[in-house]
Protein backbone atom coordinates (compact mmCIF):
# COMPACT_ATOMS: atom_id res chain seq x y z
CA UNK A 1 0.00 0.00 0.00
CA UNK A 2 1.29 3.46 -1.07
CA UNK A 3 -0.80 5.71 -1.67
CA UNK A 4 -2.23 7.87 1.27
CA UNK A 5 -6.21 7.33 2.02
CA UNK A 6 -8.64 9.73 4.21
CA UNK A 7 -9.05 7.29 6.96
CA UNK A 8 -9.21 3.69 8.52
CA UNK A 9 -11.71 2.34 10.56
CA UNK A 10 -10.49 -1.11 12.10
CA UNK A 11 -13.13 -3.45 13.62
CA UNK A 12 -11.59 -5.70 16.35
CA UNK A 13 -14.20 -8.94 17.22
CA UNK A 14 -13.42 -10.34 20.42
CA UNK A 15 -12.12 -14.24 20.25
CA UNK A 16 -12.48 -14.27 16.46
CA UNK A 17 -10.44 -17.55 15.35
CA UNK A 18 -10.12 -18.04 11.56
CA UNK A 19 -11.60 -21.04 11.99
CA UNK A 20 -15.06 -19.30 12.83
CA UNK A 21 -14.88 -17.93 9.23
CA UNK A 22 -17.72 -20.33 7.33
CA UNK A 23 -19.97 -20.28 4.74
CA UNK A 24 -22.48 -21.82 7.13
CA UNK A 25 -21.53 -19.38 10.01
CA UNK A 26 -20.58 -16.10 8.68
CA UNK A 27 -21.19 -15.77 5.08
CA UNK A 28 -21.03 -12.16 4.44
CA UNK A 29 -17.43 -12.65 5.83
CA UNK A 30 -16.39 -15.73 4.11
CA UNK A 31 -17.31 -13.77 0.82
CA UNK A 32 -15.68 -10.68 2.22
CA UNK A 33 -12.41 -12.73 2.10
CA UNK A 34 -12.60 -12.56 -1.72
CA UNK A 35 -12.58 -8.19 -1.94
CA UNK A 36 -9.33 -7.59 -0.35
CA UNK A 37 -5.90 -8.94 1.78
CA UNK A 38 -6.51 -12.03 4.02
CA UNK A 39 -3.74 -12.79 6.34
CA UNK A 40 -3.58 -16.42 6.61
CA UNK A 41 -1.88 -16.45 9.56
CA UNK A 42 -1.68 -13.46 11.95
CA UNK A 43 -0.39 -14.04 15.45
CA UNK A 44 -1.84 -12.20 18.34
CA UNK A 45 0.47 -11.58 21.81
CA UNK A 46 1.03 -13.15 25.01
CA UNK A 47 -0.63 -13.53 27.14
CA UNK A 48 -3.64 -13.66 24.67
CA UNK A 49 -6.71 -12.19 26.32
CA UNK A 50 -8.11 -9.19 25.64
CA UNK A 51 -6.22 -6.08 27.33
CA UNK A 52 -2.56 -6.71 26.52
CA UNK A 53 -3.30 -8.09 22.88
CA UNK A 54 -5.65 -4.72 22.04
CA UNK A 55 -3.25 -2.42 24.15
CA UNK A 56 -0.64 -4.23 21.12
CA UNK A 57 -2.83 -3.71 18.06
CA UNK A 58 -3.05 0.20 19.36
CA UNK A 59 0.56 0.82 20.37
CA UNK A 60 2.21 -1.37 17.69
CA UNK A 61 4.15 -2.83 20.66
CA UNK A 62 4.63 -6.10 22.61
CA UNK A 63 3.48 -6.15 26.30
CA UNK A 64 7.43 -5.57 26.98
CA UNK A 65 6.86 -1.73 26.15
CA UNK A 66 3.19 -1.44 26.85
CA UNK A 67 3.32 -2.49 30.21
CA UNK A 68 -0.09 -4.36 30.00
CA UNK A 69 -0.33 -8.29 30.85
CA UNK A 70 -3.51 -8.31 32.51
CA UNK A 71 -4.00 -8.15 36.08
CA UNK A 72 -0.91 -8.31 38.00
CA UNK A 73 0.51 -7.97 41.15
CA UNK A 74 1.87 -4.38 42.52
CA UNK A 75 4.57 -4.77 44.77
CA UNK A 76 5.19 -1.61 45.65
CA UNK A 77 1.46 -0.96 46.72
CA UNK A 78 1.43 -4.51 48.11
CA UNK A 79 -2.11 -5.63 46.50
CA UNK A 80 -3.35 -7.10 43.64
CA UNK A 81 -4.27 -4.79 40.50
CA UNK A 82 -7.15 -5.82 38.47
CA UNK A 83 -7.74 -3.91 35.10
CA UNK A 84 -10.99 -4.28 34.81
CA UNK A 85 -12.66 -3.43 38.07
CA UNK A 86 -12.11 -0.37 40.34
CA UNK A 87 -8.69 -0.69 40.47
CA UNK A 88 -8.12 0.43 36.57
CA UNK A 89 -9.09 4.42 38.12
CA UNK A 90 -5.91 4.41 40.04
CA UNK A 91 -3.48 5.74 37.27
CA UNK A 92 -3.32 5.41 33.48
CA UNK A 93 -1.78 2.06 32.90
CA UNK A 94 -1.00 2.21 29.14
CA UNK A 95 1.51 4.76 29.15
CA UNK A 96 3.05 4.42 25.80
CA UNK A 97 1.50 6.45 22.64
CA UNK A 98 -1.24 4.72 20.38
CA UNK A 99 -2.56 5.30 16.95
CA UNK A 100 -5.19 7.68 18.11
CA UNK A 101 -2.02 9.69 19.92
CA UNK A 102 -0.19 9.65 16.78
CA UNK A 103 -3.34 10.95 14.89
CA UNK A 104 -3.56 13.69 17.22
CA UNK A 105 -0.28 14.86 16.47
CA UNK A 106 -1.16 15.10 12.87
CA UNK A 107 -4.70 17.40 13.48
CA UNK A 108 -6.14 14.05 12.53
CA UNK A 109 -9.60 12.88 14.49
CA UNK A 110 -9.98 9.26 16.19
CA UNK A 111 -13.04 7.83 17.52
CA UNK A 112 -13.39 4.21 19.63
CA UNK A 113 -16.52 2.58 20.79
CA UNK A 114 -15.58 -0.56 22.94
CA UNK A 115 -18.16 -3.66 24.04
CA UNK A 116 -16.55 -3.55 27.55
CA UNK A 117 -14.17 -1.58 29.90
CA UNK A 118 -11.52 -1.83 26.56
CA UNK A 119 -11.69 1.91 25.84
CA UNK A 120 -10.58 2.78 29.20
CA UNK A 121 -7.09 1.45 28.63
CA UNK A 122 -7.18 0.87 25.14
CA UNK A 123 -9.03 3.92 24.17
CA UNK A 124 -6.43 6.13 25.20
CA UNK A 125 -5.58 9.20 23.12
CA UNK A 126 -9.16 8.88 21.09
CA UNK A 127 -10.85 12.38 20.62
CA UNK A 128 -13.95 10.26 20.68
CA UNK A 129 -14.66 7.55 23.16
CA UNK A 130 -17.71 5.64 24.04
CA UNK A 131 -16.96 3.18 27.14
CA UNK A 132 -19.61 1.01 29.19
CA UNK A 133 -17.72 2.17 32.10
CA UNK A 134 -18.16 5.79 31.32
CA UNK A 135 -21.33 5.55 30.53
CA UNK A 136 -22.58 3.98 33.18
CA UNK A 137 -20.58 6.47 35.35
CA UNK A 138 -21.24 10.08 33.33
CA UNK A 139 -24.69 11.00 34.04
CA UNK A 140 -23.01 11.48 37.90
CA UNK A 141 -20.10 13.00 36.90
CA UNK A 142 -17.45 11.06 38.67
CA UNK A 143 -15.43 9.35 36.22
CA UNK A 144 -11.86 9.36 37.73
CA UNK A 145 -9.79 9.31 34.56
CA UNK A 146 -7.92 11.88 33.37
CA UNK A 147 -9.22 13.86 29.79
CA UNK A 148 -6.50 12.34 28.12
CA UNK A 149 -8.10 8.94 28.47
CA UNK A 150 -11.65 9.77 28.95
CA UNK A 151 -13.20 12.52 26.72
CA UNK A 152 -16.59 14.64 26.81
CA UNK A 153 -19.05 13.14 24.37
CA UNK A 154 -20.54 15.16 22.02
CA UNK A 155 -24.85 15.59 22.67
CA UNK A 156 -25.87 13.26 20.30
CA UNK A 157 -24.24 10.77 21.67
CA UNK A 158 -25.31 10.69 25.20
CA UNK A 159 -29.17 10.83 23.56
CA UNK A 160 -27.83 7.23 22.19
CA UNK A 161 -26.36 6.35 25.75
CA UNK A 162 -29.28 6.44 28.03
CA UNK A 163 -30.11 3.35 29.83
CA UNK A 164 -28.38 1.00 26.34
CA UNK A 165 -24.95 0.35 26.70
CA UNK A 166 -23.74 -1.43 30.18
CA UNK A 167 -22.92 -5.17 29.46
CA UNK A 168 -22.73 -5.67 33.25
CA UNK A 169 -25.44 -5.32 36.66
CA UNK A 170 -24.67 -5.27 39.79
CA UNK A 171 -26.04 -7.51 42.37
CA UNK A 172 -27.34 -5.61 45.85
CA UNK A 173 -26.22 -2.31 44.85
CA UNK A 174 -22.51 -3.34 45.06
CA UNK A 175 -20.74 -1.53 42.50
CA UNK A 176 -17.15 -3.35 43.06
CA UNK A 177 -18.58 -6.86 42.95
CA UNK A 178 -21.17 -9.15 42.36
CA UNK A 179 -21.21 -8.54 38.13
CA UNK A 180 -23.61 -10.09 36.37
CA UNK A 181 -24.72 -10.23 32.81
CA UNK A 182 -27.09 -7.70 31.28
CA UNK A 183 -29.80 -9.51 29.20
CA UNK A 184 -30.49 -6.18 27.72
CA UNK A 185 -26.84 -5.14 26.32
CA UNK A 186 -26.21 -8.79 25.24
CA UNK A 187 -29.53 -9.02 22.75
CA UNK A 188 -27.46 -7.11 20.55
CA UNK A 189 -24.47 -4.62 21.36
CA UNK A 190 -22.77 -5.27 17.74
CA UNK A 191 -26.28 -3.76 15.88
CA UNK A 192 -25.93 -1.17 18.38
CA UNK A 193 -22.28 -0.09 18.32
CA UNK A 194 -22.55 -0.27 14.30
CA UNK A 195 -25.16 2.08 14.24
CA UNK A 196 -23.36 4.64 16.88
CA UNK A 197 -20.15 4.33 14.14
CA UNK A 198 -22.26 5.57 11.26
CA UNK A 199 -23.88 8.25 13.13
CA UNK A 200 -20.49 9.10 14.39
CA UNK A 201 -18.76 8.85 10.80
CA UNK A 202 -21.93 11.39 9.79
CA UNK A 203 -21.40 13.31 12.51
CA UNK A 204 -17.78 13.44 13.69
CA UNK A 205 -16.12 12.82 10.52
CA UNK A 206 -13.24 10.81 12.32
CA UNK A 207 -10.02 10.08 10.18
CA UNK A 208 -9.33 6.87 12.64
CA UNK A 209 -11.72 4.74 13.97
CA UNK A 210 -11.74 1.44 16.64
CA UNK A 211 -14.66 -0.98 16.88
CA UNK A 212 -14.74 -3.16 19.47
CA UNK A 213 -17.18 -5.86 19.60
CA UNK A 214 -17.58 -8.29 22.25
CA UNK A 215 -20.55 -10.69 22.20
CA UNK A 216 -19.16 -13.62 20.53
CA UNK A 217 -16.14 -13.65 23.35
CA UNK A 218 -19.08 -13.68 25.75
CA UNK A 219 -21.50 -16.07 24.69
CA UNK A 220 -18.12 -18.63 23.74
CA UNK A 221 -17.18 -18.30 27.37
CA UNK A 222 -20.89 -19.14 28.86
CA UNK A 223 -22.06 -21.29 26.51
CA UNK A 224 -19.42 -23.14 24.15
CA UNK A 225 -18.33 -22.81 20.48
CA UNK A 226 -21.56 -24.61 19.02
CA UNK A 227 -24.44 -23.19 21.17
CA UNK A 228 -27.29 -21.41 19.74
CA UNK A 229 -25.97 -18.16 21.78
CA UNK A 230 -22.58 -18.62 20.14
CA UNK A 231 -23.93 -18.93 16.56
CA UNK A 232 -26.14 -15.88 17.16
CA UNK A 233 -23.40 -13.79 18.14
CA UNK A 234 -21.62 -14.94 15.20
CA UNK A 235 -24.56 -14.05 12.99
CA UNK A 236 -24.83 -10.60 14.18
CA UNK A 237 -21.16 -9.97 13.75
CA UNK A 238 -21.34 -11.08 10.11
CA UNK A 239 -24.55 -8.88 9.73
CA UNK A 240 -23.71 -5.74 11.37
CA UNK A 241 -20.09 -5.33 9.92
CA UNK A 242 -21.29 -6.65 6.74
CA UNK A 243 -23.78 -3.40 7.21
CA UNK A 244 -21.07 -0.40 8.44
CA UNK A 245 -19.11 -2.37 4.85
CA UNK A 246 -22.01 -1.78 2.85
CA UNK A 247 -23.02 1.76 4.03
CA UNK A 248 -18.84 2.69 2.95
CA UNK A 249 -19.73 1.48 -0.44
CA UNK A 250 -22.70 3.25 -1.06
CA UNK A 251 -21.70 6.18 0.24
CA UNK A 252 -18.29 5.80 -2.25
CA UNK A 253 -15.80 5.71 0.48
CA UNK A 254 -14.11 2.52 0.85
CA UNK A 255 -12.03 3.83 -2.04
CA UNK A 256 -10.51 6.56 0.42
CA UNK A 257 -10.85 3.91 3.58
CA UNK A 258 -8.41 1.16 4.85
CA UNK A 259 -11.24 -1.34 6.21
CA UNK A 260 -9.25 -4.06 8.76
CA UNK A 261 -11.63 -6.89 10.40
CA UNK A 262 -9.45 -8.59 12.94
CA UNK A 263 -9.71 -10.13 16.84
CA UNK A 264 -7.74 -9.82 19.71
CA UNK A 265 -7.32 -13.87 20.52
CA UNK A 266 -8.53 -16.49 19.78
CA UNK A 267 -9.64 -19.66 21.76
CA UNK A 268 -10.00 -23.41 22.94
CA UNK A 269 -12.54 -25.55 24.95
CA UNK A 270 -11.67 -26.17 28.38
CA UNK A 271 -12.24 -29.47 29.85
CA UNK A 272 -10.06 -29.87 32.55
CA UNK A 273 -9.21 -27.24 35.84
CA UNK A 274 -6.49 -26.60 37.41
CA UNK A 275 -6.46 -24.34 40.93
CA UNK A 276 -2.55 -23.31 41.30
CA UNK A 277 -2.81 -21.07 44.30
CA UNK A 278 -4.79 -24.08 45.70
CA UNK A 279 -2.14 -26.76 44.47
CA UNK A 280 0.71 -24.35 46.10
CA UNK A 281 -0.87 -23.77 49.68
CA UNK A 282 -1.44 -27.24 49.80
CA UNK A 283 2.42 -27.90 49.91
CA UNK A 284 2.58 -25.09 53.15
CA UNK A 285 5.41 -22.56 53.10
CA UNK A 286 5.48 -22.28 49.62
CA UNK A 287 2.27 -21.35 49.01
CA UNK A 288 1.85 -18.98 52.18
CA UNK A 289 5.02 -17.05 49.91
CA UNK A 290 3.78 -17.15 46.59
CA UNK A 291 0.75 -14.41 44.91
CA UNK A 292 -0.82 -16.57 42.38
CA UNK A 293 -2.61 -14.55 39.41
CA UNK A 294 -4.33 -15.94 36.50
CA UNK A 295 -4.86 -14.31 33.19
CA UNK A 296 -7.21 -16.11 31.01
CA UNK A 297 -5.58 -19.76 31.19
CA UNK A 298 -1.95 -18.64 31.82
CA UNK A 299 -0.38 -18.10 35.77
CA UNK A 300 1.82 -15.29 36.35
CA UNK A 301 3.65 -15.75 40.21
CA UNK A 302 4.84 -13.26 42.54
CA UNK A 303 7.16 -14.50 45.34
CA UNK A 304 6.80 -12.14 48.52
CA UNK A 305 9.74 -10.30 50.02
CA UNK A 306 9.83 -12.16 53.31
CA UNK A 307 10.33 -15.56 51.28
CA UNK A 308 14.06 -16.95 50.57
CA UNK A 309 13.77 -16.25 46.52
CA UNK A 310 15.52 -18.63 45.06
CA UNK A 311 14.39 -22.04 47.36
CA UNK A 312 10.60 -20.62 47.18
CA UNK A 313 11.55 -20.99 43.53
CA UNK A 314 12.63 -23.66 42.98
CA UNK A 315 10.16 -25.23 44.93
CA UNK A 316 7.36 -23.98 43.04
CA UNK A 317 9.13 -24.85 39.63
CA UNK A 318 9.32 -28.62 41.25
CA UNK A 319 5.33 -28.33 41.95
CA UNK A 320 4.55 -27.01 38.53
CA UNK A 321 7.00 -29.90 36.90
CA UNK A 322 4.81 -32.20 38.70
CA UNK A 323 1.67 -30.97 37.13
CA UNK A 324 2.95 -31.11 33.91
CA UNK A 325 -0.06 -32.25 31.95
CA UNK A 326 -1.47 -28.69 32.94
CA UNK A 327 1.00 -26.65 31.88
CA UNK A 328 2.80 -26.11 28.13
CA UNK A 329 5.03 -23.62 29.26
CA UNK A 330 6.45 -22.89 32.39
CA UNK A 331 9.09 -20.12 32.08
CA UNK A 332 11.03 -18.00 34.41
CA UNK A 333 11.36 -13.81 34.42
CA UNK A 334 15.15 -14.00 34.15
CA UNK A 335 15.19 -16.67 31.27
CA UNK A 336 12.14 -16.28 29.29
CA UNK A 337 10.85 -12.68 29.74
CA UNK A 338 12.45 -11.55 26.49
CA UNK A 339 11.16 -14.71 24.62
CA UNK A 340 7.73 -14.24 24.75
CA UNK A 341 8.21 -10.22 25.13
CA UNK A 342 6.90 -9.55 28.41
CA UNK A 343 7.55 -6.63 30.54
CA UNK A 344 10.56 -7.73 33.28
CA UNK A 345 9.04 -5.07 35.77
CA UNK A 346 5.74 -6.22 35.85
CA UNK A 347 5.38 -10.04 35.76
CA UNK A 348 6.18 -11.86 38.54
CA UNK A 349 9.29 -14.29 39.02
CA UNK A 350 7.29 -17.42 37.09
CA UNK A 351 4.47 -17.43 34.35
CA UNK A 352 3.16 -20.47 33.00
CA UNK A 353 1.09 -21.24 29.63
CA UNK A 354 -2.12 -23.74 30.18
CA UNK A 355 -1.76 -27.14 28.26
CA UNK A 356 -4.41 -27.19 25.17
CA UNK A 357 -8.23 -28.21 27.52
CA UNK A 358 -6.80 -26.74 30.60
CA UNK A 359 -7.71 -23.20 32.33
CA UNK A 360 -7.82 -21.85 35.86
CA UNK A 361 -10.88 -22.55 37.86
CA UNK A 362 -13.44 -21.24 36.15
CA UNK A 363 -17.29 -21.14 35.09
CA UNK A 364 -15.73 -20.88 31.32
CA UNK A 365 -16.36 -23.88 29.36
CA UNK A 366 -14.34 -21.40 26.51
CA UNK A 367 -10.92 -19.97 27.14
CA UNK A 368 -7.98 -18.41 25.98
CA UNK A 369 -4.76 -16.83 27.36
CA UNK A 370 -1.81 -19.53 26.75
CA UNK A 371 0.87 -19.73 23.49
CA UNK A 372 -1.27 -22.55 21.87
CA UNK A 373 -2.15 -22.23 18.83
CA UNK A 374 -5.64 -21.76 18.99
CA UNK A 375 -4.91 -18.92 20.94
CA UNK A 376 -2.66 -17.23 19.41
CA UNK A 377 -3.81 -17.33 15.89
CA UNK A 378 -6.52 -14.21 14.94
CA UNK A 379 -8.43 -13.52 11.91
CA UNK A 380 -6.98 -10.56 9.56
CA UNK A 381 -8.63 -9.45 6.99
CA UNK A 382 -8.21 -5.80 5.19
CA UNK A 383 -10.16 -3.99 2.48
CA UNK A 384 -10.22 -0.46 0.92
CA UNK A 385 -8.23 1.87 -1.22
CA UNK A 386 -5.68 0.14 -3.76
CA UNK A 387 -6.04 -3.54 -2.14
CA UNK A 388 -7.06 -5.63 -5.02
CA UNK A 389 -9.39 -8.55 -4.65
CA UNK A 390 -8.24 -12.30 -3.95
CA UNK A 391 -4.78 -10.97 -2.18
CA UNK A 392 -3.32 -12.71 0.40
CA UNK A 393 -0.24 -12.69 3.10
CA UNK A 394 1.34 -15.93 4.95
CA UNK A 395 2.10 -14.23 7.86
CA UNK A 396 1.39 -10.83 9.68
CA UNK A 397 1.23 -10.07 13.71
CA UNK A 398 -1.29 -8.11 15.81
CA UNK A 399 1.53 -5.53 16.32
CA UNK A 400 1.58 -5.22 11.93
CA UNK A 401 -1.84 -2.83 12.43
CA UNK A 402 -0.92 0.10 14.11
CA UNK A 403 2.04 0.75 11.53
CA UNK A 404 0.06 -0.03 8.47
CA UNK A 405 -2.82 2.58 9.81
CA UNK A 406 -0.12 4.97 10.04
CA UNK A 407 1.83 4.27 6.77
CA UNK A 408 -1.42 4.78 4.80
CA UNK A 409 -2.67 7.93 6.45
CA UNK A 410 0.81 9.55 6.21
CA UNK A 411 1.90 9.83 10.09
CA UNK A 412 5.35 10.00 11.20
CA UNK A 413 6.72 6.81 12.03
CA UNK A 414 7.16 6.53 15.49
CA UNK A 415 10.24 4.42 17.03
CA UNK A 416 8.12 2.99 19.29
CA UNK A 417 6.69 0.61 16.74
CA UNK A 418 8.04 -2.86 17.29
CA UNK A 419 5.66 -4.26 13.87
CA UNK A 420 5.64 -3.38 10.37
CA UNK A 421 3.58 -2.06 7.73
CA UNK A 422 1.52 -5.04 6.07
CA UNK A 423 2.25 -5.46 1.99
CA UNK A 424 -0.12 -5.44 -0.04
């Protein structure tokens, strides 16, 4: 791609495996294959749920730069951070530029609309962003983020906003626990966010512009690949971007747009459990020393100050040797940190990668979050401008986006960037 086009919208469908792709499933997307680049094997990041492998697609970075694995362990405040529950308010976690920064510094306008509490990391930098969390938290005026991260929304937007757009209740009034699914948001929060990008592409006129939508992630987890729920949400995917692709055309601007369909992970059944912290505090001292977090079905483990570091260590690396039909990977900061491009000041001293049918205790019968393949391997698709028809690429990783965005819309190449621009 060379020559420079007006915008690029990218639509990012949560869990999205290639595999999904079918004539029976989706088949405004199978056919969608034919009108531009497919990627026919694009690698996402590690570990591969949702917040570190977005917080790559935005930065064009690994988690080593970004900073963002999940939830993790703060040693310096002594507690356990999660990212998406009250503790995300406490400072801006993504602290490295993203495309909608880089826009910015061009006079160029960015808009994101996230399914869940995405846009409140992910969104950073966007002139335009429409959050769950900040809707369900503007109408009383005490969002905690900074205007950097969290923007005023324009009037016509909040009209759309009212009482629509939380994919979460709370049970008893507690607003830090006790989530539950919202019937309402989950009957359809793809027709919905499609329809708030084309008034917002009317309206707002945005040069760069993130779609995130989550049902299909949702209903996989609950419910399992082949469930009625699952093939819905599949359905109204392959409707509802079929419908923002359509309204391009006849409005004769995919010429001038870079149109990217992509995910942020992908997936796996689970059928087996494993409870590490459990497992550990079962053998005594070691796990009365260790802070066990999982993200998605992969361990990361913090070893407390008080403990001797290297026995505590090594006795947990002879615990998780013993459950080896569990774990695929179990790695170390000091040796494998750079490997699999994690940050070294975050993560804790071991991380581990659940074997292919295993995740962390969980009501999922879906997960994701380890370096098997059917994790790790998104769908990539991109349309628009000079992209011919029938093209294809063998290879291509999440952190490929973000640089092709800016190559075509003529921003200055950051350093930051770890990918490259995608051929085509």
């Amino acid at each position: 791609m060379t020559d420079l086009l007006e915008r690029a919208i990218f639509i990012v469908v949560d869990a999205l495996s290639p595999k999904s792709i079918t004539p029976q499933n989706t088949p405004h997307l199978f056919n969608l294959i034919k009108k531009g680049l497919y990627v026919k094997d694009c690698r996402t990041v590690f570990p591969s749920i949702t917040l570190p492998c977005i917080s790559s697609l935005v930065t064009g970075t690994y988690p080593e730069k970004h900073g963002i694995i999940g939830d993790f362990y703060d040693k310096k405040l002594g507690k356990k951070i999660e990212l998406l529950r009250s503790e995300r308010w406490d400072k801006d976690f993504l602290d490295i530029e993203t495309i909608f920064d880089h826009a910015k510094k061009k006079g160029l306008k960015s808009c994101a609309i996230t399914g869940y509490a995405v846009g409140s990391i992910c969104g950073k930098g966007a002139d335009i962003l429409i959050d769950p969390v900040q809707v369900r938290y503007y109408d009383y005026r005490i969002v905690p983020w900074s205007e950097e991260v969290l923007t005023p929304l324009p009037g016509w937007i909040k009209e759309r906003l009212k009482g629509k757009y939380e994919p979460y209740e709370t049970e008893d009034g507690d607003d830090l626990g006790g989530l539950k699914l919202n019937t309402n948001f989950l009957e359809c929060p793809e027709k919905w966010i499609i329809e708030t990008a084309i008034k917002a592409l009317k309206e707002e006129k945005p040069e760069i512009m993130m779609l995130h939508l989550p049902s299909l992630d949702l209903m996989q987890h609950i419910y399992g690949f082949n469930s009625p729920e699952t093939l819905k949400a599949l359905n109204d995917v392959d409707t509802q971007i079929t419908r923002l692709y359509t309204w391009l055309k006849e409005n004769n601007l995919l010429k001038e747009t870079l149109f990217i369909i992509t995910a942020d992970h992908g997936a796996s059944e689970v059928h087996n459990y494993v409870d590490l912290d459990a497992e550990l505090k079962a053998d005594g001292e070691v796990g009365d020393k260790t802070i066990v977090i999982p993200n998605g079905t992969s361990y990361f483990l913090w070893i407390k100050k008080d403990a001797d570091k290297e026995k505590t260590k090594e006795a947990i690396l002879k615990k998780l040797r013993s459950m080896h039909q569990a774990f695929d990977v179990i790695a170390t900061k000091e040796e494998d940190a750079q490997r699999y491009h994690l940050p070294k000041d975050i993560i804790g001293e071991i991380f581990t990668s659940c074997s292919p049918g295993w995740a962390p205790i969980s009501p999922a019968i879906v997960g994701h979050g380890s370096l098997i393949e059917d994790h790790m391997k998104i769908f990539l698709l991109l349309i628009g401008g000079e992209i011919k028809p029938n093209q294809s690429e063998k290879q291509a990783k999440i952190i490929d986006i973000a640089p092709t965005i800016a190559k075509i819309l003529g921003l200055k190449y950051p350093k930051t960037f770890q990918g490259n621009p995608i051929k085509a």
